[in-house]
Protein backbone atom coordinates (compact mmCIF):
# COMPACT_ATOMS: atom_id res chain seq x y z
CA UNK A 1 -32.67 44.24 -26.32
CA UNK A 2 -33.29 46.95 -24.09
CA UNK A 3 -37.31 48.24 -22.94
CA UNK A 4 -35.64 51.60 -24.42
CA UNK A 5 -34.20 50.10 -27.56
CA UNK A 6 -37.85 48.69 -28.19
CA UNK A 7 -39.55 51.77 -27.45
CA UNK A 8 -37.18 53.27 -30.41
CA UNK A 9 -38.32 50.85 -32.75
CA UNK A 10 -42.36 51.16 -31.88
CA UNK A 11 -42.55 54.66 -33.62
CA UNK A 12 -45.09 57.04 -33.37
CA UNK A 13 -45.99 57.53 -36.55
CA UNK A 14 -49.28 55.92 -38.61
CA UNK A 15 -48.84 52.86 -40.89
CA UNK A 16 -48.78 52.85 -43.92
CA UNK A 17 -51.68 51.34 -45.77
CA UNK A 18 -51.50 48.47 -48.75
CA UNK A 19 -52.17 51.84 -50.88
CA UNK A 20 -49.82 53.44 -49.68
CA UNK A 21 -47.00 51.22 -49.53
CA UNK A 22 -46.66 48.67 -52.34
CA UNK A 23 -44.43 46.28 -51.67
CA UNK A 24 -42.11 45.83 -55.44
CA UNK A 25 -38.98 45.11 -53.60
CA UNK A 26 -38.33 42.43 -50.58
CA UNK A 27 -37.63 45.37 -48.17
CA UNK A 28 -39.08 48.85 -48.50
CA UNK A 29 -37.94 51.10 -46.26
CA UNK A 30 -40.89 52.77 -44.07
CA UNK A 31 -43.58 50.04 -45.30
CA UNK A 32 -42.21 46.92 -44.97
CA UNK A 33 -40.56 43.49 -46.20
CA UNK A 34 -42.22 40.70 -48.88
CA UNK A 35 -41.53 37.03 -46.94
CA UNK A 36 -42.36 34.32 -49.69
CA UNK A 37 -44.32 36.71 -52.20
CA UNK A 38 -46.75 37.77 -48.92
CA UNK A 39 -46.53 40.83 -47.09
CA UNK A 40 -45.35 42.11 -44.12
CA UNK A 41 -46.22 45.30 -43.71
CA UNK A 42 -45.61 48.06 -40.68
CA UNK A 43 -49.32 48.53 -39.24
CA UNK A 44 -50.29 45.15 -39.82
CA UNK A 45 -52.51 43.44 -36.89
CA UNK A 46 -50.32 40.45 -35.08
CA UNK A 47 -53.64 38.57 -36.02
CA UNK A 48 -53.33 39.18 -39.89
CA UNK A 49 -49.79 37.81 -40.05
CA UNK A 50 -50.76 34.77 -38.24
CA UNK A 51 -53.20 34.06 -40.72
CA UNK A 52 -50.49 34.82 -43.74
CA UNK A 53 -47.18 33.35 -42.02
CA UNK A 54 -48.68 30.96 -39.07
CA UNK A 55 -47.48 31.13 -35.72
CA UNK A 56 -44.87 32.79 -34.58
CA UNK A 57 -42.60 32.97 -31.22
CA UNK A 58 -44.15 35.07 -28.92
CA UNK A 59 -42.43 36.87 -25.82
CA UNK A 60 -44.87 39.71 -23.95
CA UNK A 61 -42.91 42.51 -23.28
CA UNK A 62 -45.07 43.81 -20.30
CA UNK A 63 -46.37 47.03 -21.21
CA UNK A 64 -44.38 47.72 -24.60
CA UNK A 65 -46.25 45.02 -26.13
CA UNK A 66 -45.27 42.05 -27.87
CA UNK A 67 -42.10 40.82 -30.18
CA UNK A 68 -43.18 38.23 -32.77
CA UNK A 69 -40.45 35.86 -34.39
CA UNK A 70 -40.85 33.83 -37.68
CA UNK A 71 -37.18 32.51 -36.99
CA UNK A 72 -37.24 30.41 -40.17
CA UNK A 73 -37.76 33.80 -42.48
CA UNK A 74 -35.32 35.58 -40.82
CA UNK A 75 -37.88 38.30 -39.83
CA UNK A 76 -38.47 39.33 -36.30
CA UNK A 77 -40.63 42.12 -34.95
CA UNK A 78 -42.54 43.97 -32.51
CA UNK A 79 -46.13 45.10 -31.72
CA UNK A 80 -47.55 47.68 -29.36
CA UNK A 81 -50.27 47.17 -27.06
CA UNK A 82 -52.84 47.72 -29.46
CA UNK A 83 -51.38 44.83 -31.45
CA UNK A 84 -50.14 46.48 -34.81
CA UNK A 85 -46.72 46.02 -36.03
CA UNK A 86 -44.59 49.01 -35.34
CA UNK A 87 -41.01 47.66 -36.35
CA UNK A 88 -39.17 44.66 -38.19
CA UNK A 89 -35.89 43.24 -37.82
CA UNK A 90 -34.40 41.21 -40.54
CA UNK A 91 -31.54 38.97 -39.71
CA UNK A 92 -29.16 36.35 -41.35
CA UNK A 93 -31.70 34.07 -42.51
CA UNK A 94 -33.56 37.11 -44.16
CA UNK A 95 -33.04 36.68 -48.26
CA UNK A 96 -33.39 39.72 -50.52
CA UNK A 97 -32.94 43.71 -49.77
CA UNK A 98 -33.74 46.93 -51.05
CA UNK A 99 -33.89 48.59 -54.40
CA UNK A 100 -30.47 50.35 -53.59
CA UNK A 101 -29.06 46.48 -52.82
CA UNK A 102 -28.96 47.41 -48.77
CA UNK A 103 -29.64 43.17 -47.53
CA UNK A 104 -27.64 41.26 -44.57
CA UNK A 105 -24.32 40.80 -45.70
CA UNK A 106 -23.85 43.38 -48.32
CA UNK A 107 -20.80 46.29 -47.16
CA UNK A 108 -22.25 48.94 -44.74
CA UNK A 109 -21.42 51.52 -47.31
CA UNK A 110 -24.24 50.65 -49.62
CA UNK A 111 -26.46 52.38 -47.25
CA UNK A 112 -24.60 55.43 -47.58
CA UNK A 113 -25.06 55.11 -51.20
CA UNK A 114 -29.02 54.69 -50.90
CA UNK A 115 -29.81 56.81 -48.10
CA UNK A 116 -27.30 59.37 -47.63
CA UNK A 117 -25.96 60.53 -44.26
CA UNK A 118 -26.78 58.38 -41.37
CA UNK A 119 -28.17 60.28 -38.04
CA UNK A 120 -26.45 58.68 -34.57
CA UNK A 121 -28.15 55.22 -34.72
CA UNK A 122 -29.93 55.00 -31.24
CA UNK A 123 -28.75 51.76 -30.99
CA UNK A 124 -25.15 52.24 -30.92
CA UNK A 125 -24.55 49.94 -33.40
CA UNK A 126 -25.16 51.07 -37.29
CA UNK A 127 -26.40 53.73 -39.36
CA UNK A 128 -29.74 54.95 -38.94
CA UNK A 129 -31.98 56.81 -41.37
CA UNK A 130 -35.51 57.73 -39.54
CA UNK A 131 -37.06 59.78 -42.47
CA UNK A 132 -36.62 56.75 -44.37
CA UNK A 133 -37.58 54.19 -42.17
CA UNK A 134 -35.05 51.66 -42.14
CA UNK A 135 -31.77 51.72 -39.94
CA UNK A 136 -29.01 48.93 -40.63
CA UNK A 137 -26.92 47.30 -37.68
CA UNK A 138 -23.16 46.68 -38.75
CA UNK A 139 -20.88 44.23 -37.54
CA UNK A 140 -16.94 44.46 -38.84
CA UNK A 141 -18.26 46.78 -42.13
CA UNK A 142 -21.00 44.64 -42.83
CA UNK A 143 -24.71 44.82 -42.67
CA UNK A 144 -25.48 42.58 -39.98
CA UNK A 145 -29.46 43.28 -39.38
CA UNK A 146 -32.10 45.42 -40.66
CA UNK A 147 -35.30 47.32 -39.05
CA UNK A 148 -37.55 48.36 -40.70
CA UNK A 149 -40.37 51.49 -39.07
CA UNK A 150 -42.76 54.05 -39.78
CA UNK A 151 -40.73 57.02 -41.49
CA UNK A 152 -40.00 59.60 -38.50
CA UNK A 153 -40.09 63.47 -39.76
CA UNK A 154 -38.35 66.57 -38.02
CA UNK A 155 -34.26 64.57 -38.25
């Protein structure tokens, strides 16, 4: 992944507090993703998930900040400098999806159904819905990867 891909997925935007984002579903869009019954939410201090999940795979990414993996969960993500989590990826191994049924493996157009109409995905390779929070990657009509972000207004 690209320094600018990254910076795409570290949004701007404040996280979303356990008030403000209860997790019902395994991924909510904007908020975050439930790994085992525990969350994982978007604003969450590195420190706090080491604490719920154990240690993860680190890799520094100089300046950006730092990308976190719990490979066994399926759930990869990164943190800014100041050490909060400002984006998720769920891959393969990820189990469970959104209200709407969007999870790896289901057809690319139940995102459509969900979400709406996708903006140009930033990443070149899905659908992308910033005032929602959650973009999809999609490999041969199927959802191949999630990320999950801070809602971004003004799309």
């Amino acid at each position: 992944m690209t320094p600018r891909a990254i910076l795409l997925l570290l949004p701007l935007a404040a996280a979303c507090g356990d008030d403000a984002c209860p997790l019902v579903e395994d991924v909510v869009p904007g908020c975050g993703v439930l790994v085992g019954g525990e969350p994982m939410r978007i604003g969450d201090a590195l420190a706090n998930l080491e604490e719920r999940f154990g240690e993860p795979a680190l890799q520094e990414l100089s300046s950006l900040g730092t990308r976190f993996d719990y490979a066994p969960s399926g759930v990869t993500g990164f943190c800014g400098p100041d050490g909060l989590v400002g984006s998720l990826m769920l891959g393969p191994r990820f189990r469970g999806g959104t209200a709407g049924g969007v999870m790896v493996g289901a057809g690319e157009e139940v995102a459509g159904y969900e979400f709406g109409e996708a903006v140009p995905d930033p990443l070149g390779a899905g659908l992308w819905y910033p005032e929602e929070g959650i973009g999809v990657e999609v490999e041969e009509t199927v959802v191949a990867r999630i990320h999950v972000f801070a809602p971004e207004e003004g799309w």
